[in-house]
C-alpha atoms as a PDB file:
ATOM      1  CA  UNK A   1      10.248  -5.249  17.762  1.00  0.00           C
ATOM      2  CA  UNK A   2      11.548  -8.156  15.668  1.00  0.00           C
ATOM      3  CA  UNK A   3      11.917 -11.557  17.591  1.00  0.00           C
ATOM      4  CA  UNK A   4      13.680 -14.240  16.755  1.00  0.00           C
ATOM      5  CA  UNK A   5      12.236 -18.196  16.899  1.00  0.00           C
ATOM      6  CA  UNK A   6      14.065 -21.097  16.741  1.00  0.00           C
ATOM      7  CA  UNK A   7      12.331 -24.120  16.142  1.00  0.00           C
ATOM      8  CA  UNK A   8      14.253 -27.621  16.328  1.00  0.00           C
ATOM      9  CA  UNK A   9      12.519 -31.158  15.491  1.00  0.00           C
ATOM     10  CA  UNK A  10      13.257 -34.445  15.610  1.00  0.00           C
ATOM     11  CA  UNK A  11      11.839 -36.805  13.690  1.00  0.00           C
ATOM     12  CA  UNK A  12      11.646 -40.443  13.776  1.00  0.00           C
ATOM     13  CA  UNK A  13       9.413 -40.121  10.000  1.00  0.00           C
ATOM     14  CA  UNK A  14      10.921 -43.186   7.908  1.00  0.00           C
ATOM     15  CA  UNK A  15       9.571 -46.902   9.869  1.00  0.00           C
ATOM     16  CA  UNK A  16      10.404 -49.529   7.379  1.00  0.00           C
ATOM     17  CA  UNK A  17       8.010 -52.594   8.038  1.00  0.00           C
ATOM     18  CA  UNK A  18      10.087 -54.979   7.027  1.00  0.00           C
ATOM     19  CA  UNK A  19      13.751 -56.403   8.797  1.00  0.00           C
ATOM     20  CA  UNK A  20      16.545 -53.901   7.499  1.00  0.00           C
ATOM     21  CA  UNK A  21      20.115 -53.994   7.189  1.00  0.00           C
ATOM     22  CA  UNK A  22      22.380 -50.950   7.985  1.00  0.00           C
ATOM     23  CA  UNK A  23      22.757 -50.944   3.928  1.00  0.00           C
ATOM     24  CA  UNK A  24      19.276 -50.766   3.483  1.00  0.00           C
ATOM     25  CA  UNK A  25      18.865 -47.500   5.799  1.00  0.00           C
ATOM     26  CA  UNK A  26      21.454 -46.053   3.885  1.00  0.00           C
ATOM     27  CA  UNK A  27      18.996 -45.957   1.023  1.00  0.00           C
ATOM     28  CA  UNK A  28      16.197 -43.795   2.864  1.00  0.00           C
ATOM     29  CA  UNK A  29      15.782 -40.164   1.097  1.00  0.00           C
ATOM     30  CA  UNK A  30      13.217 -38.372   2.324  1.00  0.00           C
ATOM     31  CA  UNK A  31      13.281 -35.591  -0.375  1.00  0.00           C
ATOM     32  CA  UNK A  32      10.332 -34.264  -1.386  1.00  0.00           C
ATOM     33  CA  UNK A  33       7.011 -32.152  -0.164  1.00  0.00           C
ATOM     34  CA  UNK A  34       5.695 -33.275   3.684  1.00  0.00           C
ATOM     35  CA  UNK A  35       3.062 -31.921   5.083  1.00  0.00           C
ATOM     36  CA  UNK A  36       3.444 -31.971   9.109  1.00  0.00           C
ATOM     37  CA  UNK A  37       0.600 -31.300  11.838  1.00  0.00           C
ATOM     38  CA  UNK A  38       1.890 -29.559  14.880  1.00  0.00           C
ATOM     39  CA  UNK A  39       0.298 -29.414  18.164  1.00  0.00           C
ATOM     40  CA  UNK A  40       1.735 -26.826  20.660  1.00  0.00           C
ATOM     41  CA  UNK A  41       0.627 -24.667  23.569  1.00  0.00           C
ATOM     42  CA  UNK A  42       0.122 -21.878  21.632  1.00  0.00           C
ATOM     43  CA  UNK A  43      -2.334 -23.841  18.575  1.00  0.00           C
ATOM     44  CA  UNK A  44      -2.009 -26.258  16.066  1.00  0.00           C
ATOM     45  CA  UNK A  45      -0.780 -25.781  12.150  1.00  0.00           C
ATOM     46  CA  UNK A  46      -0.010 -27.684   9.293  1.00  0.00           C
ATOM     47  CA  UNK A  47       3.164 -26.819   7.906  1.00  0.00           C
ATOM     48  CA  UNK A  48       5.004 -28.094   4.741  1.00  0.00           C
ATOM     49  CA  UNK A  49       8.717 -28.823   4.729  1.00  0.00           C
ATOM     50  CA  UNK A  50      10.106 -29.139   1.629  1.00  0.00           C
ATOM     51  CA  UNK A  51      13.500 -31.256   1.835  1.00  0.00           C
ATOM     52  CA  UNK A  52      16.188 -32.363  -0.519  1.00  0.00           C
ATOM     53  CA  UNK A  53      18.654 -34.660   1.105  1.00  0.00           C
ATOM     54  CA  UNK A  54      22.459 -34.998  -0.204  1.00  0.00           C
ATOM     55  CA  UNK A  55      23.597 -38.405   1.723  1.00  0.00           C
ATOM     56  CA  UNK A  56      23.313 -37.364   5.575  1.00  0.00           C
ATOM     57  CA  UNK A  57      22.830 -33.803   4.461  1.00  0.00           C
ATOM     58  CA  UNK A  58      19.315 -31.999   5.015  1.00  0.00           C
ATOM     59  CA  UNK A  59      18.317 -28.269   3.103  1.00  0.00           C
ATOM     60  CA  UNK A  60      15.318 -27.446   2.615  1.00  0.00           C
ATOM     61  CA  UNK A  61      12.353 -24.871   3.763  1.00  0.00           C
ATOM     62  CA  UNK A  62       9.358 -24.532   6.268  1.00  0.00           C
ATOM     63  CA  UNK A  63       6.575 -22.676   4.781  1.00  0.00           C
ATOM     64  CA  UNK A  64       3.553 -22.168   7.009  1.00  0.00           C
ATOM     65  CA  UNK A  65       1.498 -19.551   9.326  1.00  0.00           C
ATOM     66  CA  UNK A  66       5.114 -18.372  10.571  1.00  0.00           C
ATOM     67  CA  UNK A  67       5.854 -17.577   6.944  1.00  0.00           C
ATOM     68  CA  UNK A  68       8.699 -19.437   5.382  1.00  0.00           C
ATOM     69  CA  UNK A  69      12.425 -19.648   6.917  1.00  0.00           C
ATOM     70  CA  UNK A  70      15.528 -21.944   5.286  1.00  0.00           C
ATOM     71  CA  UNK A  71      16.304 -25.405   7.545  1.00  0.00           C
ATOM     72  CA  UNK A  72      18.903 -27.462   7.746  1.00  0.00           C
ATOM     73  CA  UNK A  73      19.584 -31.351   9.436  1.00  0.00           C
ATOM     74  CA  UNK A  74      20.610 -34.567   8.788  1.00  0.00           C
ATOM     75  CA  UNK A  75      19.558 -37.698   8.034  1.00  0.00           C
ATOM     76  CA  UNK A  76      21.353 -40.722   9.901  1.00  0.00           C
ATOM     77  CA  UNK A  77      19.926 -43.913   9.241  1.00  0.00           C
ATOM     78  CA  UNK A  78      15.957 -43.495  10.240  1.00  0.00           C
ATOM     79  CA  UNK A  79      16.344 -40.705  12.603  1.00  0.00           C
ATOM     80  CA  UNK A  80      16.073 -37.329  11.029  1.00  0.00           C
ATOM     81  CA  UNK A  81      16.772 -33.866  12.577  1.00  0.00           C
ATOM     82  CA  UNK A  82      16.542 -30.285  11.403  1.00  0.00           C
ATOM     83  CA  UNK A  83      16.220 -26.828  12.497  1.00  0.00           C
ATOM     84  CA  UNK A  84      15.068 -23.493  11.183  1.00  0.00           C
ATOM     85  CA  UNK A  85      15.137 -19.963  12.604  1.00  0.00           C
ATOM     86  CA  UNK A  86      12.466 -17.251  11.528  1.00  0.00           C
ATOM     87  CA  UNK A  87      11.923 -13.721  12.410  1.00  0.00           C
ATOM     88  CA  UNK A  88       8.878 -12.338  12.887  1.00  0.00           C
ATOM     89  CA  UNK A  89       7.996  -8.800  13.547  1.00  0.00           C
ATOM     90  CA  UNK A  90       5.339  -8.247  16.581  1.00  0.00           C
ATOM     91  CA  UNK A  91       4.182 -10.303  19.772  1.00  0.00           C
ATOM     92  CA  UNK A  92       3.671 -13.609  19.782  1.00  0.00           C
END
């Protein structure tokens, strides 16, 4: 039996230490390789998102012990969301 997952996160990830203007935020890309640490009921992982970021736009991919799935978010000023669905086959 396939099921299907849907995981959502938010992320507060980008803290600026210094006073910042709404300008400033603008300029936050988090594009790249991260490398997360996840902590739920059923264990703990360390998955990588990869992310490329078009203005407020978010692509990018989870790869980890669920295997890898497509996401998608945004990015609005430090607050960053995305989502990605996966379908694996057997129980969880």
């Amino acid at each position: 039996m396939n099921l299907i997952r849907t995981a959502a996160i938010v992320a507060v990830a980008v803290m600026l230490s210094a006073p910042h203007t709404n300008a400033q935020a603008a300029k936050v890309n988090v594009t790249g390789k991260w490398l997360f640490s996840v902590e739920t009921g059923a264990g703990s992982g360390t998955p990588t998102m990869t992310f490329t970021q078009d203005g407020e736009k978010l692509t990018g991919k989870y790869q980890g012990q669920f295997g890898e799935a497509d996401l998608t978010g945004t990015v609005k000023g430090q607050d960053i969301a995305f989502s990605l669905t996966w379908t694996r086959k057997g129980r969880w």
